[in-house]
N, C-alpha and C. Protein backbone atom coordinates (compact mmCIF):
# COMPACT_ATOMS: atom_id res chain seq x y z
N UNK A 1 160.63 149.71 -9.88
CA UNK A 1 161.99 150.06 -10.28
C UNK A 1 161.93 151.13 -11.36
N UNK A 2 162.57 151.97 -11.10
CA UNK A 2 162.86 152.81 -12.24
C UNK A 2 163.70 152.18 -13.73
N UNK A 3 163.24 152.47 -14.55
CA UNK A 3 163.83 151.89 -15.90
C UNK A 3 165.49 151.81 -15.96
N UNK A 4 165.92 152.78 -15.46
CA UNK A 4 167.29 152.97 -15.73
C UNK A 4 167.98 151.63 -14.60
N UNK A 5 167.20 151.20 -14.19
CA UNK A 5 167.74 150.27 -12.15
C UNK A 5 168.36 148.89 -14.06
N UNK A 6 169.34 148.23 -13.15
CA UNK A 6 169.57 147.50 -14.13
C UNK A 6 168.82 146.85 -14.62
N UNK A 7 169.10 145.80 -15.96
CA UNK A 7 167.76 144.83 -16.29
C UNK A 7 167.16 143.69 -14.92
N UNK A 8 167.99 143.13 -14.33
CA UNK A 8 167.83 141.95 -13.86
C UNK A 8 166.88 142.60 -12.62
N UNK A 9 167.00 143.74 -11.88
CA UNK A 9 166.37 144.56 -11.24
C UNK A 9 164.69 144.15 -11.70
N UNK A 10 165.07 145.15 -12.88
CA UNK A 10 163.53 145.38 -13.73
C UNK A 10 162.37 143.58 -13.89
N UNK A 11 163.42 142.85 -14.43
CA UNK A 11 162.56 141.78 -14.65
C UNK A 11 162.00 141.07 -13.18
N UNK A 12 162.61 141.47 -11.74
CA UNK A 12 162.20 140.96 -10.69
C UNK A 12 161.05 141.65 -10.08
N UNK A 13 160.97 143.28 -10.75
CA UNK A 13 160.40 144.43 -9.97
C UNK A 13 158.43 144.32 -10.16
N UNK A 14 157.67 144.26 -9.17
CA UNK A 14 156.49 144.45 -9.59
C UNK A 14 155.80 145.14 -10.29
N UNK A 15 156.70 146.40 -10.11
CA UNK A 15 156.47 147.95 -11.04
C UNK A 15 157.32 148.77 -11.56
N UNK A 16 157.37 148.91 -12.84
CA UNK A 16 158.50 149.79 -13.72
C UNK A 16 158.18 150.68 -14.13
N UNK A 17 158.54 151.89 -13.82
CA UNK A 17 158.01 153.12 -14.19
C UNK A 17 158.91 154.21 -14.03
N UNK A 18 158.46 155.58 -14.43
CA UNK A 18 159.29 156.63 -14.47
C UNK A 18 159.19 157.26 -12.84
N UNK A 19 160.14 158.42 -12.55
CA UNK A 19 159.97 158.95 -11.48
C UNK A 19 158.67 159.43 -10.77
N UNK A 20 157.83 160.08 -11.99
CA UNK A 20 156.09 160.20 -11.76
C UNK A 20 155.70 159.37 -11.03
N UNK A 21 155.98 158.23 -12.01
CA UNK A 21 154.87 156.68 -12.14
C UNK A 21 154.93 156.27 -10.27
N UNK A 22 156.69 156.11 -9.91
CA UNK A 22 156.70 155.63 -8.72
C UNK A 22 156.07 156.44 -8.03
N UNK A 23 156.21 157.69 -7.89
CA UNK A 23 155.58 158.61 -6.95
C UNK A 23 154.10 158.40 -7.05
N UNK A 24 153.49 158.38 -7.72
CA UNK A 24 152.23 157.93 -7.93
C UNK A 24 151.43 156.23 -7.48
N UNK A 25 152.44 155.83 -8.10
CA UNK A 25 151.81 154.65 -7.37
C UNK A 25 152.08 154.47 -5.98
N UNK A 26 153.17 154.72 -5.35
CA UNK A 26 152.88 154.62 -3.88
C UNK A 26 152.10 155.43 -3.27
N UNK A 27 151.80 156.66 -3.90
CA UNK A 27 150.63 157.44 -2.82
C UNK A 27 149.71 156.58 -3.27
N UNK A 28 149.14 156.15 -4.52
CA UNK A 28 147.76 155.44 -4.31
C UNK A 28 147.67 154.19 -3.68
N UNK A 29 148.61 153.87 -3.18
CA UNK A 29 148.85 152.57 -1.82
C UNK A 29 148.16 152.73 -0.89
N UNK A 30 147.71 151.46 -0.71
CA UNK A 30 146.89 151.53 0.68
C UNK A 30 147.96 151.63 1.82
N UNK A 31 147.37 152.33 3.14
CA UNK A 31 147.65 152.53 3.85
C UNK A 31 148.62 151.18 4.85
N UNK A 32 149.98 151.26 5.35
CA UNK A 32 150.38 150.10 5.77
C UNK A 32 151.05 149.01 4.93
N UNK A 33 151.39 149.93 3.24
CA UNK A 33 152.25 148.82 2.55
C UNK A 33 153.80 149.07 2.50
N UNK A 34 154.54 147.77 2.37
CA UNK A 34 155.65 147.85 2.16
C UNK A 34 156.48 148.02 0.92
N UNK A 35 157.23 149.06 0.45
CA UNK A 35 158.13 149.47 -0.91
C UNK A 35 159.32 148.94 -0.66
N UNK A 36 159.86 148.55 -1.62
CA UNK A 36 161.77 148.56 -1.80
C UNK A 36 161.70 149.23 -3.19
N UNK A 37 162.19 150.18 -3.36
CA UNK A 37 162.20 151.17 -4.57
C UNK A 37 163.56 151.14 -5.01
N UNK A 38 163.78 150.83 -6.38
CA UNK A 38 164.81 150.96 -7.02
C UNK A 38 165.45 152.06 -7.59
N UNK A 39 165.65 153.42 -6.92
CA UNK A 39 165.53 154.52 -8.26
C UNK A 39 166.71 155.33 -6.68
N UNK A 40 166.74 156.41 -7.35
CA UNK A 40 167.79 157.16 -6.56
C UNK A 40 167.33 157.55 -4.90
N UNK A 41 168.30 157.88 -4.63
CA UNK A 41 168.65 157.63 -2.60
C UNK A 41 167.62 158.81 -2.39
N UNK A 42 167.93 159.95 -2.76
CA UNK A 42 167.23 161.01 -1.94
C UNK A 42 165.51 160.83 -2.57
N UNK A 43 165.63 160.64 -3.72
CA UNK A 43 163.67 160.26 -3.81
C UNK A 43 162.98 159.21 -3.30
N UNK A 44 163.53 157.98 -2.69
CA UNK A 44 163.36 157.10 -1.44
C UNK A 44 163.31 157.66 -0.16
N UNK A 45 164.76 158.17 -0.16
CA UNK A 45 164.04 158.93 1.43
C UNK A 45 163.19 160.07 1.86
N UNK A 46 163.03 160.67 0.36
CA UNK A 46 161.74 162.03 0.66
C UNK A 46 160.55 161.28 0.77
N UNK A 47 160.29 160.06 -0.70
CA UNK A 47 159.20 159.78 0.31
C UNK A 47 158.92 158.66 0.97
N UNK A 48 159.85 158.28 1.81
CA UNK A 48 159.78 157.75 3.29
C UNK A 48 159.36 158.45 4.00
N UNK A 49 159.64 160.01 4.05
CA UNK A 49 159.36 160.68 5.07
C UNK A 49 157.78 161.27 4.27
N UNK A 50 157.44 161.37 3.27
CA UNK A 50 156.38 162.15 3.06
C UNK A 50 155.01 160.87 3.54
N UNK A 51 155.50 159.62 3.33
CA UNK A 51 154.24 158.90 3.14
C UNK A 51 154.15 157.56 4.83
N UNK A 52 155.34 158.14 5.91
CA UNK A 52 155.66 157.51 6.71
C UNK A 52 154.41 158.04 8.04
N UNK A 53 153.67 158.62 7.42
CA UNK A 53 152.42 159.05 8.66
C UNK A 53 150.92 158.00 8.25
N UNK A 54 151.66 157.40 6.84
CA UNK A 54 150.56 156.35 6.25
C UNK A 54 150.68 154.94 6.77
N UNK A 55 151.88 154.90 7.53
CA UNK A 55 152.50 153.60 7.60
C UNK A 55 152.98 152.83 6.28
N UNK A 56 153.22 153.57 5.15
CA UNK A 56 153.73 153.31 4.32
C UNK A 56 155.35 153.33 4.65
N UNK A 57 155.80 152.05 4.26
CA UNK A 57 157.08 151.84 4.63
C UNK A 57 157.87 151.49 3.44
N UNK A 58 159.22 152.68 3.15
CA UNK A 58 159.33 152.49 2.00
C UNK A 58 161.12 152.70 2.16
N UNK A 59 162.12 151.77 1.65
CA UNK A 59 163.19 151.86 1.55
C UNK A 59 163.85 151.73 0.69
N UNK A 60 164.85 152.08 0.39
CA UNK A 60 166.10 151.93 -0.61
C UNK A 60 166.17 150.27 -1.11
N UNK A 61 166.28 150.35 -2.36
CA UNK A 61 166.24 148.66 -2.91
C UNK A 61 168.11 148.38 -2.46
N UNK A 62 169.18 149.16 -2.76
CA UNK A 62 170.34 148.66 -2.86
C UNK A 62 171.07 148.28 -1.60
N UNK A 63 171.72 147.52 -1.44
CA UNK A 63 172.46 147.18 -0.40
C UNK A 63 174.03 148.53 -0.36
N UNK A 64 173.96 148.55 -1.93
CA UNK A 64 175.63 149.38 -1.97
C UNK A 64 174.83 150.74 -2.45
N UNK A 65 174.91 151.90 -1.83
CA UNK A 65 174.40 152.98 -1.96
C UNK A 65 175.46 153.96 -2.96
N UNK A 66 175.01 153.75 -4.43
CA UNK A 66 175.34 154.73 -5.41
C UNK A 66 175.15 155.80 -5.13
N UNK A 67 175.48 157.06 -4.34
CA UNK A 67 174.78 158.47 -5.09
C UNK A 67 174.94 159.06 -6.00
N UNK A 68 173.83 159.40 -7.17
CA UNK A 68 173.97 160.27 -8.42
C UNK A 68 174.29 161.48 -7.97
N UNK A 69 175.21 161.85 -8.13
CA UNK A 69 176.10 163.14 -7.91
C UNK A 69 175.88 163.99 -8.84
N UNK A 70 175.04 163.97 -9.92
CA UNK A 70 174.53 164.70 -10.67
C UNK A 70 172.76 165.34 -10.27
N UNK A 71 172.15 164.17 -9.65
CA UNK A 71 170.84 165.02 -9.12
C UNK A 71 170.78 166.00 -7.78
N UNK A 72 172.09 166.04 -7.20
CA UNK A 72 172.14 166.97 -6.09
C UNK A 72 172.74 168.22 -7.06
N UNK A 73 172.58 167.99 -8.05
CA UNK A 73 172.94 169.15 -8.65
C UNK A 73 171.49 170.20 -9.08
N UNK A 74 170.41 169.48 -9.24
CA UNK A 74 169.57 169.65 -9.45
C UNK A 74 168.93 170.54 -8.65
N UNK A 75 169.00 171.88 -8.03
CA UNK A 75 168.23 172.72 -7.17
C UNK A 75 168.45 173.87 -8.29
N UNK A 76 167.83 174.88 -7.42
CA UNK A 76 167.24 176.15 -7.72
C UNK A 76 168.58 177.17 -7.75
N UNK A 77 169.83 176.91 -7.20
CA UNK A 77 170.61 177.80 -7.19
C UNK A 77 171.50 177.22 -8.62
N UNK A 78 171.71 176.13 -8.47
CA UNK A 78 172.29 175.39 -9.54
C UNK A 78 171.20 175.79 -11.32
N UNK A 79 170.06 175.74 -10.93
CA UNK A 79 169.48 176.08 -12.60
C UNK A 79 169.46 177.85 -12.58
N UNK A 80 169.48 178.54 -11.39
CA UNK A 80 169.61 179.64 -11.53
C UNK A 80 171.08 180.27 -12.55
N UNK A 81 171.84 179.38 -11.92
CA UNK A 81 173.64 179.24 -12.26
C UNK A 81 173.31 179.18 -14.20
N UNK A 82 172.68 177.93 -14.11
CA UNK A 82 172.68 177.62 -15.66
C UNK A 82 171.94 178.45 -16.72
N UNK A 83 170.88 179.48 -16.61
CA UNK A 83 170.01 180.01 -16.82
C UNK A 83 170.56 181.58 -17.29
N UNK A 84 171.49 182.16 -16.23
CA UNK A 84 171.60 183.33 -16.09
C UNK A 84 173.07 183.10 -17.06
N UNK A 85 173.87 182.00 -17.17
CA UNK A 85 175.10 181.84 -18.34
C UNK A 85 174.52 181.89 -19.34
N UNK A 86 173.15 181.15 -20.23
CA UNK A 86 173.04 181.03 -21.28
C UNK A 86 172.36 182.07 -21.71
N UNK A 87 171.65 183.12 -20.62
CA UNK A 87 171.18 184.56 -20.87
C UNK A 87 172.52 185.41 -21.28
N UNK A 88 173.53 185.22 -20.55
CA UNK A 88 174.84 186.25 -21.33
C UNK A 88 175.57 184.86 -22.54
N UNK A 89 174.73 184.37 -22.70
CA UNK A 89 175.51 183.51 -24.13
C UNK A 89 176.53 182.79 -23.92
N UNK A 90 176.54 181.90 -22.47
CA UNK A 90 177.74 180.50 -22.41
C UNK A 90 176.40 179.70 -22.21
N UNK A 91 177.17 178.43 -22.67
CA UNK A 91 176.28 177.31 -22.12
C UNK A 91 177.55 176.17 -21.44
N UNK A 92 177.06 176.07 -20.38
CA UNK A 92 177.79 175.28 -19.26
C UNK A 92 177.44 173.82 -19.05
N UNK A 93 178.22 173.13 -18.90
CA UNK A 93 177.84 171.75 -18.84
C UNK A 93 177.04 171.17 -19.99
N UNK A 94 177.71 171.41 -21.34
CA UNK A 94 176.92 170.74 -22.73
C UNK A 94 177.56 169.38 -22.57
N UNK A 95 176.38 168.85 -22.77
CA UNK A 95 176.46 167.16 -22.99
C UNK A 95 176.64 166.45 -24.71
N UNK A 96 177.72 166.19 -24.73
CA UNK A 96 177.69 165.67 -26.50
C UNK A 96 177.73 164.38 -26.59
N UNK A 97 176.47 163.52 -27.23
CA UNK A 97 176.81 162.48 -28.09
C UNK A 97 176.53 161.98 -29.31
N UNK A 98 176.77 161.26 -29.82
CA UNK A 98 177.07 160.76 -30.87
C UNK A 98 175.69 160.99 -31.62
N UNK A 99 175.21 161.11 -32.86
CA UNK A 99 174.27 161.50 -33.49
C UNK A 99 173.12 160.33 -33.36
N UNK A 100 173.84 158.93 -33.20
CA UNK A 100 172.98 157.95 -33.50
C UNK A 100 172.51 157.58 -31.82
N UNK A 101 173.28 158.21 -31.26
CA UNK A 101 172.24 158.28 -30.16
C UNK A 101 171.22 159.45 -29.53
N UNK A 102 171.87 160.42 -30.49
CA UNK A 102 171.13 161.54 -30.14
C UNK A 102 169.83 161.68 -30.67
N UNK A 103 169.84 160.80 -32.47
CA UNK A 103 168.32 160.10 -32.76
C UNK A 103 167.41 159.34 -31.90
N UNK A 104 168.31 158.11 -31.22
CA UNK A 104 167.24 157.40 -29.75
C UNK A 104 166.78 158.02 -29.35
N UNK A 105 167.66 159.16 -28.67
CA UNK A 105 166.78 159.83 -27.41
C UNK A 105 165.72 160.52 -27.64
N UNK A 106 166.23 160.85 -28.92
CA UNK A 106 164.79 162.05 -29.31
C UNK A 106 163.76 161.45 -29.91
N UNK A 107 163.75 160.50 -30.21
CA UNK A 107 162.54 159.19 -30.17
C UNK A 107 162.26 159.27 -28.87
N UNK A 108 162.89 158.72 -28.11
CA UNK A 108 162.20 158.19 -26.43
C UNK A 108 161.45 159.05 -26.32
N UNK A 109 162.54 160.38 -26.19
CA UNK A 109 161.87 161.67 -25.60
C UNK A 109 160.31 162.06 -26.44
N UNK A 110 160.17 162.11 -27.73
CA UNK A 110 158.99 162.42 -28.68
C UNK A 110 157.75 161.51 -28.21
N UNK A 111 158.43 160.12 -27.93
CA UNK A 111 157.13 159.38 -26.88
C UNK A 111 157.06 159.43 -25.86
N UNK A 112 157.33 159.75 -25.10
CA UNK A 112 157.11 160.33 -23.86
C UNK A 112 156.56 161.29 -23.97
N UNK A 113 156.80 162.38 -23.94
CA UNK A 113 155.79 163.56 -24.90
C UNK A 113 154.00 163.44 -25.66
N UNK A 114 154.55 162.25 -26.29
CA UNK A 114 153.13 161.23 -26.70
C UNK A 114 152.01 161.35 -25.70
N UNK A 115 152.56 160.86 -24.49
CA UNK A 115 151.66 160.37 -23.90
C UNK A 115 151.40 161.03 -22.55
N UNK A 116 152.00 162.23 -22.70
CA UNK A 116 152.06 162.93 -21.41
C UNK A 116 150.65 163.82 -21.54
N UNK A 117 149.57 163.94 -20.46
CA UNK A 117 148.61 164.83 -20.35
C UNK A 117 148.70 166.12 -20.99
């Protein structure tokens, strides 16, 4: 499960990890295992299809299919979009919160960072 999947998710899940982590641990799966992955729709079904010549069988954990409507935002024309505004000096889509959470994150984020290769 990805961290963000709710708690009750997490405490049932064999493996909790970041988007890496999952991707990683199912390629180092033996050949012929079964996933229910907790984390968003389209990175389940990419790799269903990337790891489905392994007989790795890997599906969507949810019964009610959320889509984050924010990671289909996530391509190359879309950061092109964002990139080429803040080169002529707009910045589009600023995210504001509150200071005392903007301290958390930048903790999380500083460890994560920690421990990254």
């Amino acid at each position: 499960a990805h961290p963000e999947s709710p708690f009750e998710v997490c405490q049932k899940s064999d493996y909790i990890g970041s988007t890496e982590y999952i991707i990683n641990t199912i390629a180092s799966a033996g050949k012929d295992t079964r996933w229910l992955v907790a984390t968003e729709l389209n990175l389940v079904n990419r790799l269903h299809e990337q790891f489905k010549h392994e007989g790795k069988n890997i599906h969507f954990m949810s019964p009610n299919v959320c889509m984050c409507s924010t990671m289909f935002r996530i391509d190359p024309q879309h950061m092109a979009w964002v990139l080429e505004n803040l080169v002529d000096g707009h910045v589009v889509n600023q995210v504001s919160v509150p200071i005392d959470v903007a301290e958390q994150a930048r903790r999380a984020l500083d460890r994560m960072l920690e421990v990254s290769p």
